[in-house]
PDB file of N, CA and C in Angstrom:
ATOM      1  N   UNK A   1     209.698  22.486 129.182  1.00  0.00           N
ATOM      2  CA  UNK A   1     208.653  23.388 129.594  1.00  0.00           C
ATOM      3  C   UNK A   1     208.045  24.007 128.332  1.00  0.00           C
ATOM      4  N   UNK A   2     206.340  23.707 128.239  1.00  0.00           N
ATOM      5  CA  UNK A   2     206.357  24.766 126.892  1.00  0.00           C
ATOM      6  C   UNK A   2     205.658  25.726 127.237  1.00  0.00           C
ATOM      7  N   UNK A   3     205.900  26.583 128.213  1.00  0.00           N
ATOM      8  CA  UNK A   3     205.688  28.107 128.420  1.00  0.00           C
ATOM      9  C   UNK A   3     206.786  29.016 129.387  1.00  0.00           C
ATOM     10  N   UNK A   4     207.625  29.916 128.798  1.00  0.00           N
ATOM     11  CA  UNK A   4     208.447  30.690 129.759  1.00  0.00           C
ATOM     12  C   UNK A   4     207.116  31.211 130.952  1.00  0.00           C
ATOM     13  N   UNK A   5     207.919  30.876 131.956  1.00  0.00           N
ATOM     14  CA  UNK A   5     206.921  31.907 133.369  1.00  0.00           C
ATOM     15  C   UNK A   5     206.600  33.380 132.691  1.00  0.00           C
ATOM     16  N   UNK A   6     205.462  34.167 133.176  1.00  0.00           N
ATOM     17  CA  UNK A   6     204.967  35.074 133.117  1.00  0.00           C
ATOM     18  C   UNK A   6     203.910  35.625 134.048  1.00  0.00           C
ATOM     19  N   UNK A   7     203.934  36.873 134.074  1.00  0.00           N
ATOM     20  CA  UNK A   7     202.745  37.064 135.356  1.00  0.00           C
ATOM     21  C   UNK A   7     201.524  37.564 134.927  1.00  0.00           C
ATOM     22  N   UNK A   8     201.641  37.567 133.693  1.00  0.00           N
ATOM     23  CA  UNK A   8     199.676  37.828 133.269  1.00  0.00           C
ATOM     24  C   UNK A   8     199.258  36.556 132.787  1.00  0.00           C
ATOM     25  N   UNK A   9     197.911  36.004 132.767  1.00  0.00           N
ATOM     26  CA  UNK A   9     197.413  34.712 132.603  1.00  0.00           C
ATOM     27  C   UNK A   9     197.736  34.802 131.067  1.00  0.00           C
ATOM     28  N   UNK A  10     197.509  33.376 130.824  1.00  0.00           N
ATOM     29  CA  UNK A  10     197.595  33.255 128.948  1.00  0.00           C
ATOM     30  C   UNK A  10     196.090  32.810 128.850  1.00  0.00           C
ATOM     31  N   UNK A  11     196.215  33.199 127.911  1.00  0.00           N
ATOM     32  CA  UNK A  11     194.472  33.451 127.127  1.00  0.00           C
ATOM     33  C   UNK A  11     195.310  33.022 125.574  1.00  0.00           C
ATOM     34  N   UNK A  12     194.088  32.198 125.273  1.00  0.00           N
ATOM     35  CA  UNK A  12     193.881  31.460 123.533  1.00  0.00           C
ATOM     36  C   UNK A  12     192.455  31.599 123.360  1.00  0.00           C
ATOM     37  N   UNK A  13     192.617  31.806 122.019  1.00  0.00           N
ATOM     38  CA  UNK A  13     191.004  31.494 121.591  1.00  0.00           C
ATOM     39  C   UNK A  13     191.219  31.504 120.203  1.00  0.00           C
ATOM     40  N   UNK A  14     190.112  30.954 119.328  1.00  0.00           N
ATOM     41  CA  UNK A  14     190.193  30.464 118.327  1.00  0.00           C
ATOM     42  C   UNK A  14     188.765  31.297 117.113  1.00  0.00           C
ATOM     43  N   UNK A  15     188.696  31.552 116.273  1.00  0.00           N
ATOM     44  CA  UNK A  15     187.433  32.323 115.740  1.00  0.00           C
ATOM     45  C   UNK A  15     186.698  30.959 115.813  1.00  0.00           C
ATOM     46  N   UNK A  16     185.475  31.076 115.616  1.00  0.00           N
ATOM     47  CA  UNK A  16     184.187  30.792 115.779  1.00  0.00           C
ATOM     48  C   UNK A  16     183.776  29.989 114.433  1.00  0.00           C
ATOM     49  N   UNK A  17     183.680  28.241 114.545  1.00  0.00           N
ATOM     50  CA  UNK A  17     183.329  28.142 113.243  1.00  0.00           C
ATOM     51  C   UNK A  17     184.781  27.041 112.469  1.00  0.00           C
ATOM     52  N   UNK A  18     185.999  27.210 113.412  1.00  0.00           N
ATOM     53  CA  UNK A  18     187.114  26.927 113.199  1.00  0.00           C
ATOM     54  C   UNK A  18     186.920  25.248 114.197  1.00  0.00           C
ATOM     55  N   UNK A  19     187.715  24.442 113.676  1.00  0.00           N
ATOM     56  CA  UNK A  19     188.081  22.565 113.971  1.00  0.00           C
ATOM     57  C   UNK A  19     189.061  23.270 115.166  1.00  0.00           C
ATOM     58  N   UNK A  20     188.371  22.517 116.558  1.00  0.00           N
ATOM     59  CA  UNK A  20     188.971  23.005 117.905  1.00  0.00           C
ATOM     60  C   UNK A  20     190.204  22.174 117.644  1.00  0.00           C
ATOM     61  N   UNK A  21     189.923  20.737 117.613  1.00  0.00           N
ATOM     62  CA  UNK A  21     190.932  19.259 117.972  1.00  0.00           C
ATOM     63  C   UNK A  21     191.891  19.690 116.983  1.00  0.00           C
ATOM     64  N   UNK A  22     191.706  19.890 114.973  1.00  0.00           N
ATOM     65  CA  UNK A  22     192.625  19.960 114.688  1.00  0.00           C
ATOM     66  C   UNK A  22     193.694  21.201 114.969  1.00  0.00           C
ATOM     67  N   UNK A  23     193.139  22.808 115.450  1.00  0.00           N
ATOM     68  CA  UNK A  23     194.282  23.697 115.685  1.00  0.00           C
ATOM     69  C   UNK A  23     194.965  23.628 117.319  1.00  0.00           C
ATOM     70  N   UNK A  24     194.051  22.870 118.357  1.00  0.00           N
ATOM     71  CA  UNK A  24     194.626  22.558 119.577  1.00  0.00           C
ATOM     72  C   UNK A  24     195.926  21.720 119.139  1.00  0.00           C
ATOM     73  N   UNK A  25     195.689  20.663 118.173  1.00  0.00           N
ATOM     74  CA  UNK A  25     196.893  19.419 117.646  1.00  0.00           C
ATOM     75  C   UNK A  25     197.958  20.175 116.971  1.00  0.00           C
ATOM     76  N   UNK A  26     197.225  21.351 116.178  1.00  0.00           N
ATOM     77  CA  UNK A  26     198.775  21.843 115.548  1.00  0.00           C
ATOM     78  C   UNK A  26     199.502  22.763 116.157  1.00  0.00           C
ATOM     79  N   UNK A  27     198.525  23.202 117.101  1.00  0.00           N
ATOM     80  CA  UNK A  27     199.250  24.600 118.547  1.00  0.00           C
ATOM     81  C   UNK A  27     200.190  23.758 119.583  1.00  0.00           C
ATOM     82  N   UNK A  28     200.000  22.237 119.885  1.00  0.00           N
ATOM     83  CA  UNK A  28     200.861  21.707 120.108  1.00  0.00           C
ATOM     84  C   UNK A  28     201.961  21.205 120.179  1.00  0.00           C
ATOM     85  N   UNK A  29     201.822  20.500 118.456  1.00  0.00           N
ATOM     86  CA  UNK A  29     202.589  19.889 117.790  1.00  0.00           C
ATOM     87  C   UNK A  29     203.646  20.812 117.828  1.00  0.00           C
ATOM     88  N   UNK A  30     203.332  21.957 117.173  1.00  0.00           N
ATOM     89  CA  UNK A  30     204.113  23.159 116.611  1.00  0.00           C
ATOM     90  C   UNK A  30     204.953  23.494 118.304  1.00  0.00           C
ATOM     91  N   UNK A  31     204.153  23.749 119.274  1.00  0.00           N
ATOM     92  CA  UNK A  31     205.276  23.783 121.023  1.00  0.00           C
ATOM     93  C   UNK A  31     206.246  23.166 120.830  1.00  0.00           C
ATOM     94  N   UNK A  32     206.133  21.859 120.749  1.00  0.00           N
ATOM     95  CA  UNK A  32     206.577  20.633 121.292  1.00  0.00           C
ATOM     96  C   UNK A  32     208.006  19.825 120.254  1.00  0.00           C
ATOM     97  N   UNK A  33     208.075  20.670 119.122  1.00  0.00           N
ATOM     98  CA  UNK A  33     208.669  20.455 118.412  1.00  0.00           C
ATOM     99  C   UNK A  33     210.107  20.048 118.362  1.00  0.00           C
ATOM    100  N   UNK A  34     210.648  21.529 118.985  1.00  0.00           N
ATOM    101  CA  UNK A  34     211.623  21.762 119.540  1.00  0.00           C
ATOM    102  C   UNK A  34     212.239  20.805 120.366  1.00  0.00           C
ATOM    103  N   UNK A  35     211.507  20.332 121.386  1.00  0.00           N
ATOM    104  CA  UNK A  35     211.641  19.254 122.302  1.00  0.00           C
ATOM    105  C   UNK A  35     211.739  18.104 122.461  1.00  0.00           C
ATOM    106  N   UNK A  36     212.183  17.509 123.772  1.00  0.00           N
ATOM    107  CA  UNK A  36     212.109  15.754 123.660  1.00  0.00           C
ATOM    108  C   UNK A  36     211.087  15.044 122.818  1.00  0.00           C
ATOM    109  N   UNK A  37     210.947  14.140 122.009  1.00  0.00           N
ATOM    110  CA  UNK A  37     209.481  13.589 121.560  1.00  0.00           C
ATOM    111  C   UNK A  37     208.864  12.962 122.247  1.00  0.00           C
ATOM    112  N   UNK A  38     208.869  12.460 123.813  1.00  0.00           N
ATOM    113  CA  UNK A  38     208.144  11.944 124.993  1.00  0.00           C
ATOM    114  C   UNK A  38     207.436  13.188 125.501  1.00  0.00           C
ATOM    115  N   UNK A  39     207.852  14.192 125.147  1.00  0.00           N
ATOM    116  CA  UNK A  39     207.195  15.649 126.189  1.00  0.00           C
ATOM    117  C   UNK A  39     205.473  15.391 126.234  1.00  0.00           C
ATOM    118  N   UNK A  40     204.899  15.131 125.105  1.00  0.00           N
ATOM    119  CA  UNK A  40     203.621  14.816 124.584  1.00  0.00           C
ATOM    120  C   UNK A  40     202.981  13.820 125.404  1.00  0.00           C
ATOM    121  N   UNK A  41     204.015  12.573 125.508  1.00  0.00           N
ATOM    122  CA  UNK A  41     203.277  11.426 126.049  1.00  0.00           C
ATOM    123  C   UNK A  41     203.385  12.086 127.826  1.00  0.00           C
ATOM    124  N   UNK A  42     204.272  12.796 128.122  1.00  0.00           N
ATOM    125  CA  UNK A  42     203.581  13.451 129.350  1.00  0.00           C
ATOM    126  C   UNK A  42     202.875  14.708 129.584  1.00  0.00           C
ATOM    127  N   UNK A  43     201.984  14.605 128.531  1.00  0.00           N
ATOM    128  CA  UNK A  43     201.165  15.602 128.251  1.00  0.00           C
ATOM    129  C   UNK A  43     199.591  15.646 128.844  1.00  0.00           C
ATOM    130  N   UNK A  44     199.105  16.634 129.680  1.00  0.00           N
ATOM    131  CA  UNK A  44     197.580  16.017 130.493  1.00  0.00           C
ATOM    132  C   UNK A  44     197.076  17.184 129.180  1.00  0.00           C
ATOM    133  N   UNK A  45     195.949  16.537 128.972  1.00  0.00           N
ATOM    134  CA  UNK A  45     194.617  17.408 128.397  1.00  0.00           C
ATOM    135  C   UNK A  45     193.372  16.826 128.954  1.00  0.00           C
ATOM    136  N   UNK A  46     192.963  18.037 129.527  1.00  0.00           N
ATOM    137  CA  UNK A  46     191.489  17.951 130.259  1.00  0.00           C
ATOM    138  C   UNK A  46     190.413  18.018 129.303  1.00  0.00           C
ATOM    139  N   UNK A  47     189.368  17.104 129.291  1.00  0.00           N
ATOM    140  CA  UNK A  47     188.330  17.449 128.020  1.00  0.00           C
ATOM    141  C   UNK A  47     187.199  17.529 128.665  1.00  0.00           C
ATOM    142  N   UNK A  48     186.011  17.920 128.520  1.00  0.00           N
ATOM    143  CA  UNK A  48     184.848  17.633 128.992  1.00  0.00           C
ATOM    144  C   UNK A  48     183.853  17.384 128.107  1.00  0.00           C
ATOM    145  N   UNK A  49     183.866  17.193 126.840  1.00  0.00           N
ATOM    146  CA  UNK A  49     183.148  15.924 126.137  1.00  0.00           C
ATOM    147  C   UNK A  49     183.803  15.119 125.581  1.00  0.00           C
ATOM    148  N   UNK A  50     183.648  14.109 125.087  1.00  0.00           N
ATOM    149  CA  UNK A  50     183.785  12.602 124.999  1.00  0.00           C
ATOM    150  C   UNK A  50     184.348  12.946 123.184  1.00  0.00           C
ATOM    151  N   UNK A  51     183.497  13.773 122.729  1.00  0.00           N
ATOM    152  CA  UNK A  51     183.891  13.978 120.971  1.00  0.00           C
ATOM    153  C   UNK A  51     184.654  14.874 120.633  1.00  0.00           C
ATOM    154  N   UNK A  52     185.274  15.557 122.041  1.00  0.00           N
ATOM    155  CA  UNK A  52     186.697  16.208 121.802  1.00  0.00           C
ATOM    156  C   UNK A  52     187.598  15.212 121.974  1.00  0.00           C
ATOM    157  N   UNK A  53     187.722  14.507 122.486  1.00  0.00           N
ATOM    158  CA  UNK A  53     188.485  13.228 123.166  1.00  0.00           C
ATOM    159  C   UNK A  53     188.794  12.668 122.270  1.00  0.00           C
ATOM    160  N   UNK A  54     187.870  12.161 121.151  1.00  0.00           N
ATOM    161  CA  UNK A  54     187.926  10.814 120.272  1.00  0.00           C
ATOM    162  C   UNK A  54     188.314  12.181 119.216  1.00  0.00           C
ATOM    163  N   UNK A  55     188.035  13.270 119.039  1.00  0.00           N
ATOM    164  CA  UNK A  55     188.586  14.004 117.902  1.00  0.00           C
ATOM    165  C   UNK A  55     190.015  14.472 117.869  1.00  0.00           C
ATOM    166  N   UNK A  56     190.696  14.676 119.226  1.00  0.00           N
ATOM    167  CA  UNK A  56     192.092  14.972 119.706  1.00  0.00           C
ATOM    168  C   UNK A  56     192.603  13.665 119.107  1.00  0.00           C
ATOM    169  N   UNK A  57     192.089  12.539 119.885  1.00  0.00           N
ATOM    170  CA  UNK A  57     192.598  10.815 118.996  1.00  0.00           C
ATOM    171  C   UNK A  57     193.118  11.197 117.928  1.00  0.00           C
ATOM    172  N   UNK A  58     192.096  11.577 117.692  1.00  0.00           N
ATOM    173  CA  UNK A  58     191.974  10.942 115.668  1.00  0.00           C
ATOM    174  C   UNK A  58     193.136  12.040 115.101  1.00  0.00           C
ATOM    175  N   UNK A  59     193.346  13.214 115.032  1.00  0.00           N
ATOM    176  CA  UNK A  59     194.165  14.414 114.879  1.00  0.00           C
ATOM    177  C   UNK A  59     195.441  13.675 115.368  1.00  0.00           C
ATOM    178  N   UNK A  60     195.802  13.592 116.647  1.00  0.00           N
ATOM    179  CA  UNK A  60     197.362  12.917 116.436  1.00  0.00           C
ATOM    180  C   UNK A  60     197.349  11.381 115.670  1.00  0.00           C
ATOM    181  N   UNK A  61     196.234  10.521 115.827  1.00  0.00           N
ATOM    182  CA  UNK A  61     196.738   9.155 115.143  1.00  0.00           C
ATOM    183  C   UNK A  61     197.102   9.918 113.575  1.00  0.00           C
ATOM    184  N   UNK A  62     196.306  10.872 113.180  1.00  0.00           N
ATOM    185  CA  UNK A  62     196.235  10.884 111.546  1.00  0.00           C
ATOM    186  C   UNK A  62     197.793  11.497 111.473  1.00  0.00           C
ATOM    187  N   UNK A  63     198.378  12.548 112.316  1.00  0.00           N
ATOM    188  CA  UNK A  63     199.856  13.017 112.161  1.00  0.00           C
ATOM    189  C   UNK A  63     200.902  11.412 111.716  1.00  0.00           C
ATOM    190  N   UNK A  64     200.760  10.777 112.305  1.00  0.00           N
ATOM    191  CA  UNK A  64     201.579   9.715 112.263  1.00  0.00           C
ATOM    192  C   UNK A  64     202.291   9.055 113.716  1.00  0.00           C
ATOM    193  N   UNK A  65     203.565   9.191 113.357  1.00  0.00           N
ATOM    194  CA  UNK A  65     204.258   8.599 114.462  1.00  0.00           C
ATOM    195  C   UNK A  65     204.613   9.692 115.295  1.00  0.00           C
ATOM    196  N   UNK A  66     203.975   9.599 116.533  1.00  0.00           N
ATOM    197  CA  UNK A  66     204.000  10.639 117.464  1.00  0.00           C
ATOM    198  C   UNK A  66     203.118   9.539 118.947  1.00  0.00           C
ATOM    199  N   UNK A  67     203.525  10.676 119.955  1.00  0.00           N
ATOM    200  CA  UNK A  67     203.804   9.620 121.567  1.00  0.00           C
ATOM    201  C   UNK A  67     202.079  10.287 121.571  1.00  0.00           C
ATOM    202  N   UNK A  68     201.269  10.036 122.088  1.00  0.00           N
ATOM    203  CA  UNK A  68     199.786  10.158 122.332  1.00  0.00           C
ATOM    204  C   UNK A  68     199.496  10.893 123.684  1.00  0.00           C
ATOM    205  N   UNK A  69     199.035  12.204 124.279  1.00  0.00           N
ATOM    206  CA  UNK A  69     199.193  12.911 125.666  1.00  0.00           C
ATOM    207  C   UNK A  69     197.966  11.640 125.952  1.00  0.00           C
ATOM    208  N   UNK A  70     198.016  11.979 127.648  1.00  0.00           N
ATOM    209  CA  UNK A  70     196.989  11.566 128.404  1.00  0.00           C
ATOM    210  C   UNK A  70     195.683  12.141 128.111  1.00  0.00           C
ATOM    211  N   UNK A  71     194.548  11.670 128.052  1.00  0.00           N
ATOM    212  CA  UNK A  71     193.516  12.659 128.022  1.00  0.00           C
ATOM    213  C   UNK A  71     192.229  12.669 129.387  1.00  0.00           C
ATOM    214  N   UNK A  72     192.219  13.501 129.921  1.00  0.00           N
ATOM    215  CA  UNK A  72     191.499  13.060 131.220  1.00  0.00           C
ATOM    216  C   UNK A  72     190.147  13.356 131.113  1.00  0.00           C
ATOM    217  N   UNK A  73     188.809  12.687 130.980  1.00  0.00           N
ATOM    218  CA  UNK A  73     188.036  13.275 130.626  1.00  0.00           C
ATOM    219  C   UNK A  73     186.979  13.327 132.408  1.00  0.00           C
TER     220      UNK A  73
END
């Protein structure tokens, strides 16, 4: 699981001006660490453009050897 339950919503945000794909990849990476190394490959990320998609790609291919989440666009 990479969030203990809680009863107020979680809110992220990032300053303005800042690479979404690469700190979404390292806010991940950095979760997931701890954990099985499949956790990722059952990982959903919802995108709604196409050049977050291919930029999430590119951010884990460039990490290396790592399992690739689903990406649902």
């Amino acid at each position: 699981m990479l969030f203990e339950p809680q009863h107020r919503p979680r809110v992220f945000a990032q300053p303005p001006g800042s690479d979404l794909a690469r700190d979404l990849v390292d806010g991940l990476v950095d979760r997931c660490r701890d954990l099985a190394p499949e956790i990722l490959a059952r990982t959903e990320i919802y995108v709604s453009i196409s050049s977050l998609r291919y930029g999430l790609r590119n951010q884990f291919i460039e990490r290396g050897n790592c399992l690739l989440p689903k990406f649902i666009f």
